[in-house]
C-alpha atoms as a PDB file:
ATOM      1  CA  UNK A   1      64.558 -32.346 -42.760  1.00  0.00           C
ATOM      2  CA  UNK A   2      66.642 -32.012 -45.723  1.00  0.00           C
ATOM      3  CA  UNK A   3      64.276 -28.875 -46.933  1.00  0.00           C
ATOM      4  CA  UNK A   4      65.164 -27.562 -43.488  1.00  0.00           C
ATOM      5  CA  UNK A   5      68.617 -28.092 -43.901  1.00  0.00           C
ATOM      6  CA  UNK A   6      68.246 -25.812 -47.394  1.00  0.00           C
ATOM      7  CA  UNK A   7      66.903 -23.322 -45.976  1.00  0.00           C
ATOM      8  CA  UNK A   8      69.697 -23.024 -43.323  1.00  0.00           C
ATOM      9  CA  UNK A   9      72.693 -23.412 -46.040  1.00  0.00           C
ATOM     10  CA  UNK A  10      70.927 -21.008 -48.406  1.00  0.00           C
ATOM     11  CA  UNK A  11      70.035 -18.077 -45.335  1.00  0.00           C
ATOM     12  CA  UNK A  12      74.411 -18.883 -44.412  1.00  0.00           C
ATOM     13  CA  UNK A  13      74.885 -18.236 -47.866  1.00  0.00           C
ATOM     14  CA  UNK A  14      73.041 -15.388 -48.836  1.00  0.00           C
ATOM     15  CA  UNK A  15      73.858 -12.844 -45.986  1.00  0.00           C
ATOM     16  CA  UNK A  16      77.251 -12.978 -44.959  1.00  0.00           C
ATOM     17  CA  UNK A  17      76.459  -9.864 -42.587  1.00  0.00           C
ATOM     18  CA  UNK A  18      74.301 -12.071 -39.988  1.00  0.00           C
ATOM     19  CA  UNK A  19      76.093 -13.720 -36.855  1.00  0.00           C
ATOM     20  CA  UNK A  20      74.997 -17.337 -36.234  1.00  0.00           C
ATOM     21  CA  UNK A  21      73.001 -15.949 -32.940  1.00  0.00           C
ATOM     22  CA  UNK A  22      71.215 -14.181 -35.434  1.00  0.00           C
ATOM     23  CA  UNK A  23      70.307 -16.714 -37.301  1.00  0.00           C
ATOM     24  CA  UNK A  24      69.604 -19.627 -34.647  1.00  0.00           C
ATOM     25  CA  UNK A  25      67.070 -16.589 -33.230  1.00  0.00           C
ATOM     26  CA  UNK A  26      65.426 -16.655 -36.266  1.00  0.00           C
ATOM     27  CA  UNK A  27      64.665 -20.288 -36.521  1.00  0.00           C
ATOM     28  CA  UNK A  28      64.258 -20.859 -32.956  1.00  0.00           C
ATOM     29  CA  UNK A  29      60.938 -18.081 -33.810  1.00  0.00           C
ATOM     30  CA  UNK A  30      59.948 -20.653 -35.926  1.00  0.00           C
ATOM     31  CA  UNK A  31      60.024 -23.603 -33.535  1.00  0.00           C
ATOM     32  CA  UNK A  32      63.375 -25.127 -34.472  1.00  0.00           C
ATOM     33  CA  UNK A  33      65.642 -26.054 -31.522  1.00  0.00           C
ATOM     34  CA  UNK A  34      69.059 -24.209 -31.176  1.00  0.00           C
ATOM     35  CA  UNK A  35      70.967 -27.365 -31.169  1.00  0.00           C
ATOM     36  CA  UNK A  36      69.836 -28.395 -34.882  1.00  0.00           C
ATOM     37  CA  UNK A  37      69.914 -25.013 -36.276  1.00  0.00           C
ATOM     38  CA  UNK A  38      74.013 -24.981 -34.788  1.00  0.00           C
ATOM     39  CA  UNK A  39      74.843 -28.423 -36.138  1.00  0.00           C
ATOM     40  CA  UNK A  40      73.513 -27.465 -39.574  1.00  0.00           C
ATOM     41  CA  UNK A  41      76.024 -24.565 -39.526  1.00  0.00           C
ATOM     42  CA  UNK A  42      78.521 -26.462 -38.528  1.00  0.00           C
ATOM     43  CA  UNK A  43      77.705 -28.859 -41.511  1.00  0.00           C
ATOM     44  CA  UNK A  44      77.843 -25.383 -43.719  1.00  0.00           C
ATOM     45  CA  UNK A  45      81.106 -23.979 -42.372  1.00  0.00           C
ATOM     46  CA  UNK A  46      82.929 -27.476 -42.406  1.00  0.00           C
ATOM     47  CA  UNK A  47      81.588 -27.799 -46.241  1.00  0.00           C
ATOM     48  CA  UNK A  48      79.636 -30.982 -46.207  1.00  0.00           C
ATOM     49  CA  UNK A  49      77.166 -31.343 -48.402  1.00  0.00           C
ATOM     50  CA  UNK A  50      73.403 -30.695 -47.949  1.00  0.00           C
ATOM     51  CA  UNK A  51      71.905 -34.619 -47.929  1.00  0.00           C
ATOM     52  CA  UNK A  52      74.106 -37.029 -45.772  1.00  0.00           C
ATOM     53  CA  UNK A  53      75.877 -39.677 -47.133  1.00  0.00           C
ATOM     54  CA  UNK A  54      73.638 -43.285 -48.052  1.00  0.00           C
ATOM     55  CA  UNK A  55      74.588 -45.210 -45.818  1.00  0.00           C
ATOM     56  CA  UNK A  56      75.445 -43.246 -42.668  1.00  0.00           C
ATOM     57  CA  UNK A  57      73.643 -44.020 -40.835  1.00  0.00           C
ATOM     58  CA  UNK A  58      73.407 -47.032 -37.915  1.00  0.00           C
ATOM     59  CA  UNK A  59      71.937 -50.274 -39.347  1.00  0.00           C
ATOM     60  CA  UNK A  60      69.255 -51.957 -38.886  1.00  0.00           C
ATOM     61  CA  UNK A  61      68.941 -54.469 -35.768  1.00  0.00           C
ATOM     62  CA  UNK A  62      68.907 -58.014 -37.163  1.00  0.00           C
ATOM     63  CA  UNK A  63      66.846 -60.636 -34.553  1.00  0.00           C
ATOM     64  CA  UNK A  64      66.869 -64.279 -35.255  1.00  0.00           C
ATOM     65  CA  UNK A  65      64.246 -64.813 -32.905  1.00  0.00           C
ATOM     66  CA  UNK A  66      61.767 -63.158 -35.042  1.00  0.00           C
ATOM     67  CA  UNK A  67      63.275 -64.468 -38.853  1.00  0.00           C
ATOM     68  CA  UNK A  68      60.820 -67.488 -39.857  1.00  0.00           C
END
């Protein structure tokens, strides 16, 4: 996912020209839903990095049940 994500950020960066239509088009071609392509631009344009943060996201489920 992350190479995905570079691909995005570095397409955003290089051509300044293209609308984000243009670009969700072009990855949706490639099988990539809409709705990732638009939250990775929104990840560009806010100015978060590329990788998330360790330790974003939700932890693990702890059982006792199953702890021997």
């Amino acid at each position: 996912m992350i190479d995905f994500r570079k691909r995005v950020f570095s397409m955003l960066g290089s051509n300044k020209g293209l609308k984000k239509v243009d670009i969700v088009k072009h990855f949706a071609q490639e099988g990539s839903t809409r709705s990732t392509v638009y939250n990775i631009t929104k990840r560009y344009e806010i100015g978060l990095p590329v990788e998330h943060r360790p330790g974003a996201r939700r932890p693990t489920y702890f059982d006792r049940k199953n702890l021997k």
